[in-house]
Protein backbone atom coordinates (compact mmCIF):
# COMPACT_ATOMS: atom_id res chain seq x y z
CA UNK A 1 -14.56 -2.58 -23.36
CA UNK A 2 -12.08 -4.24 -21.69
CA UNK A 3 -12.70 -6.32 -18.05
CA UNK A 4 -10.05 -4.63 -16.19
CA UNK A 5 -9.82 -5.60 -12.29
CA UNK A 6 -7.61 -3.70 -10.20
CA UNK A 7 -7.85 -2.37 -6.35
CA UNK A 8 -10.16 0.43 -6.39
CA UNK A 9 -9.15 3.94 -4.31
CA UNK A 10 -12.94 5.10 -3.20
CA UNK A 11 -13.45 8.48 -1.67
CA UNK A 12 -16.68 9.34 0.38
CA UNK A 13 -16.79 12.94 0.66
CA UNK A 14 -18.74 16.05 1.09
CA UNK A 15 -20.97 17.77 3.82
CA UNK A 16 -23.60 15.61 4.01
CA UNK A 17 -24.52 12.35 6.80
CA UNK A 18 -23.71 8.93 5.17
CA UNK A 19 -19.89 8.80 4.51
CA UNK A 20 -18.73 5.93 6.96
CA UNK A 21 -22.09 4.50 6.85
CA UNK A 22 -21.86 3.94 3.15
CA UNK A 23 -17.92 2.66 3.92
CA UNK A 24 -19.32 0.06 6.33
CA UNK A 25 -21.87 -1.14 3.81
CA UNK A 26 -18.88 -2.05 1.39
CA UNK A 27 -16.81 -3.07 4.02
CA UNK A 28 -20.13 -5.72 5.15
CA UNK A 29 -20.60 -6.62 1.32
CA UNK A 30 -16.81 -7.74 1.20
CA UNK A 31 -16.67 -9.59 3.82
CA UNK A 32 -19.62 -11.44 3.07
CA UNK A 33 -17.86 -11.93 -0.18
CA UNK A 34 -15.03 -13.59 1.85
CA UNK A 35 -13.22 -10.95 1.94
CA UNK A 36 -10.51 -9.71 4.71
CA UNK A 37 -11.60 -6.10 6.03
CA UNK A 38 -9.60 -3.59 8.64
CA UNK A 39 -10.55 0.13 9.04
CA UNK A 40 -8.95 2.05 11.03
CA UNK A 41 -10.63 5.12 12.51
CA UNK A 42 -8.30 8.15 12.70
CA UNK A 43 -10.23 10.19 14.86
CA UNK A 44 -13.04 8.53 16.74
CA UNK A 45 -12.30 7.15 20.17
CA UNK A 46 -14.06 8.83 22.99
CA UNK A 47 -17.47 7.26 22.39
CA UNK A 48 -18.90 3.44 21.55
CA UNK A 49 -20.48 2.98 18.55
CA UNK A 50 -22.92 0.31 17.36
CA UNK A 51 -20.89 -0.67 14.43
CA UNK A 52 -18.02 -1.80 17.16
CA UNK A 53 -20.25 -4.55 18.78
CA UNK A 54 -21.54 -5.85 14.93
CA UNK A 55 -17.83 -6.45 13.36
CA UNK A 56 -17.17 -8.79 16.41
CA UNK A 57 -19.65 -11.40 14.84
CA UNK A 58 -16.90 -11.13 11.74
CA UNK A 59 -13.91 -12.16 13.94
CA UNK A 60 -10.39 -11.75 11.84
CA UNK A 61 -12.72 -11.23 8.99
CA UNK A 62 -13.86 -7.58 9.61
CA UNK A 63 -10.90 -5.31 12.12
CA UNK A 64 -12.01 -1.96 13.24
CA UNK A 65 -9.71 -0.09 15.66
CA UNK A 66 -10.57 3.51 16.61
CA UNK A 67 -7.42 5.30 16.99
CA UNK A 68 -8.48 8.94 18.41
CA UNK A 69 -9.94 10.42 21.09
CA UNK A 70 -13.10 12.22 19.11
CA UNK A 71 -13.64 15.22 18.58
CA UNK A 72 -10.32 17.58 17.31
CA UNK A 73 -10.42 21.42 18.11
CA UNK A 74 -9.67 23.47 14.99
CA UNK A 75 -10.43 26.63 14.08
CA UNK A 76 -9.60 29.35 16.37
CA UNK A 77 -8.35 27.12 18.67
CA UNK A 78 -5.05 25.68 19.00
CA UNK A 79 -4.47 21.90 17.92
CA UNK A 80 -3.91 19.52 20.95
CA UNK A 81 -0.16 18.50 20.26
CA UNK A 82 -1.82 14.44 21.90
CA UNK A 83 -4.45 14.97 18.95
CA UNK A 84 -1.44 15.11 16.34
CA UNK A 85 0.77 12.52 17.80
CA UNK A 86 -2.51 10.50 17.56
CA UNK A 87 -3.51 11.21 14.08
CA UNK A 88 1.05 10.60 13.14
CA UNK A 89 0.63 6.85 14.79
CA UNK A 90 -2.50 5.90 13.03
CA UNK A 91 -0.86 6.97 9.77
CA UNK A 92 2.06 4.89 10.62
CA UNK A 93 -0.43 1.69 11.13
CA UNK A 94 -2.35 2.70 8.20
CA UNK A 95 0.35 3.12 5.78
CA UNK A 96 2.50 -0.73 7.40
CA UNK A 97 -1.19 -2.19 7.07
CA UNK A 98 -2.23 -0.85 3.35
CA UNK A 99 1.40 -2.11 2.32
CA UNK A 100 1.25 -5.63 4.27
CA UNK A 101 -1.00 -7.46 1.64
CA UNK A 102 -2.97 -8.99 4.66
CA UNK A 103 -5.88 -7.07 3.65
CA UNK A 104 -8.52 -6.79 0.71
CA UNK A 105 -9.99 -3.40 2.09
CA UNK A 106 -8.95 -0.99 3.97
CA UNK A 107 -10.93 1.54 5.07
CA UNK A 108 -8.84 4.68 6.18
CA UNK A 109 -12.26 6.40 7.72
CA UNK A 110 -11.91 10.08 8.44
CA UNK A 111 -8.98 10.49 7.15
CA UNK A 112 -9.88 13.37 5.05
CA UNK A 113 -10.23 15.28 7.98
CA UNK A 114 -7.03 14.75 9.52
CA UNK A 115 -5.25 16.04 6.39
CA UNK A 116 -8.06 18.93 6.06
CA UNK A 117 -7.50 19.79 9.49
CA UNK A 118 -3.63 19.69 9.65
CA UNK A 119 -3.14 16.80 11.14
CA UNK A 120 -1.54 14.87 8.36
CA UNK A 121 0.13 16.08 4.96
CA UNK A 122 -1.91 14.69 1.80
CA UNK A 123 1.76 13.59 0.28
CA UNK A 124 2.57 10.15 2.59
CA UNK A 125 -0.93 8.75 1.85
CA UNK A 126 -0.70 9.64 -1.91
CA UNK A 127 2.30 7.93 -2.37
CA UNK A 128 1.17 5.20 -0.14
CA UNK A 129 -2.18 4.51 -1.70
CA UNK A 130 0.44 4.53 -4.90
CA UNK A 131 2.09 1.73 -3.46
CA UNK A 132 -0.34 -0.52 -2.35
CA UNK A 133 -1.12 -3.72 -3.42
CA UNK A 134 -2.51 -4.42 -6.87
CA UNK A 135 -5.48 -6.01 -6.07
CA UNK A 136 -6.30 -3.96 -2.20
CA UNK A 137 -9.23 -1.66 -1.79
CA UNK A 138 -9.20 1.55 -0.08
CA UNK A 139 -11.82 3.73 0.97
CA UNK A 140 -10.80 7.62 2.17
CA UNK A 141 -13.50 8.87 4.23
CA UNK A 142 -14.32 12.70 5.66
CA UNK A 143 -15.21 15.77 4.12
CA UNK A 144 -13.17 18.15 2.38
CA UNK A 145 -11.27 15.69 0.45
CA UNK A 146 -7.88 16.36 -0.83
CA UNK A 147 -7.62 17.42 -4.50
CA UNK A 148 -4.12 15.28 -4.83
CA UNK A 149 -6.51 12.11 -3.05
CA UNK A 150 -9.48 13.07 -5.26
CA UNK A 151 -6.94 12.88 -8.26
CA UNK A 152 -5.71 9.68 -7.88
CA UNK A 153 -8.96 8.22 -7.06
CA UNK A 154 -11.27 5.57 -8.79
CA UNK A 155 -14.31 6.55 -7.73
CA UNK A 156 -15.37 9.83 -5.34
CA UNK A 157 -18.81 10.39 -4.20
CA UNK A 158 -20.18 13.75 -2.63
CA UNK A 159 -22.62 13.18 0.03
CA UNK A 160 -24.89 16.53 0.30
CA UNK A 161 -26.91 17.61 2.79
CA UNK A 162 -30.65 18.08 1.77
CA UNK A 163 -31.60 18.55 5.41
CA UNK A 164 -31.09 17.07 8.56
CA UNK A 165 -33.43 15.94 11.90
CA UNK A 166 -30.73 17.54 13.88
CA UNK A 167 -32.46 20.80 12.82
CA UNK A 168 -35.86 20.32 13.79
CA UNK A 169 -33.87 19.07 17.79
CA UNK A 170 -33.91 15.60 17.21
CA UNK A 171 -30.84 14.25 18.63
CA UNK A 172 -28.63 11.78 17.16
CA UNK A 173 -30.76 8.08 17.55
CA UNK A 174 -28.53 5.08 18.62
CA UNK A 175 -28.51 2.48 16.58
CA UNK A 176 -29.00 4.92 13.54
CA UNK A 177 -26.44 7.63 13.58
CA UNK A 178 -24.09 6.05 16.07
């Protein structure tokens, strides 16, 4: 077999907990690899997470930026015109910063979502994640993954659900889920 090294396009799917989580851990193992990390969160923004504070101690190393407000209505109700304007400027960062070859990973986290819920067409980041960089990581996270993503992906894990403390009442545990 042949040692091929190449950028790798990771997807972290599926209904079940775990799918930024297991994004961080890369994103932690590549910067203590030396490694140059931004992810860019399409739709959190409304609340502080843990993992905000612990990729200070990484300076320039490790970038996160959160670049919604939280939670997006869909469903039966409308979309909030802000939420898509939000979810179009992200993109635009995303796609300049996947393209910029400042980076070794990129982590595009809940991004799936966006394009599941509307909120961005599957096409751009195709043909961006095309584009990039030989040698520059990506991870796609959220559920309901794209087929046209999961196609041109590397490597796609399904995180499922066995069961959850949420259904037994035990809210979400700082420091754990958040």
């Amino acid at each position: 077999m042949t040692d091929i090294r190449k950028g790798l396009i990771i997807v972290n799917t599926g209904p079940g907990k775990g799918k930024t989580t297991a994004a961080m851990g890369t994103a932690l193992r590549a910067v203590g690899c030396g490694m140059r990390v931004l992810m860019l969160q399409f739709l959190k923004g409304s609340w502080h997470y843990g993992e905000l504070d612990a990729v200070k101690a990484f300076g320039d190393n490790f970038i996160m930026k959160q670049m919604g407000r939280g939670f997006v209505k869909v469903g039966g109700a409308e979309t909030d015109p802000e939420d898509i304007k939000m979810v179009q400027e992200a993109w635009a960062e995303a796609e300049k910063e996947l393209l910029s070859g400042q980076w070794d990973l990129v982590v595009l986290d809940e991004i799936n979502y966006a394009i599941s819920y509307g909120l961005l067409e599957p096409a751009p980041v195709v043909d961006a994640l095309k584009r990039k960089p030989e040698m520059l990581h990506v991870i796609l996270t959220g559920r309901n993954a794209h087929p046209s993503i999961v196609e041109i992906a590397d490597t796609v894990t399904e995180m499922k659900q066995v069961k959850h403390a949420y259904e037994k009442g035990v809210m979400a545990q700082r420091g754990i889920e958040y």
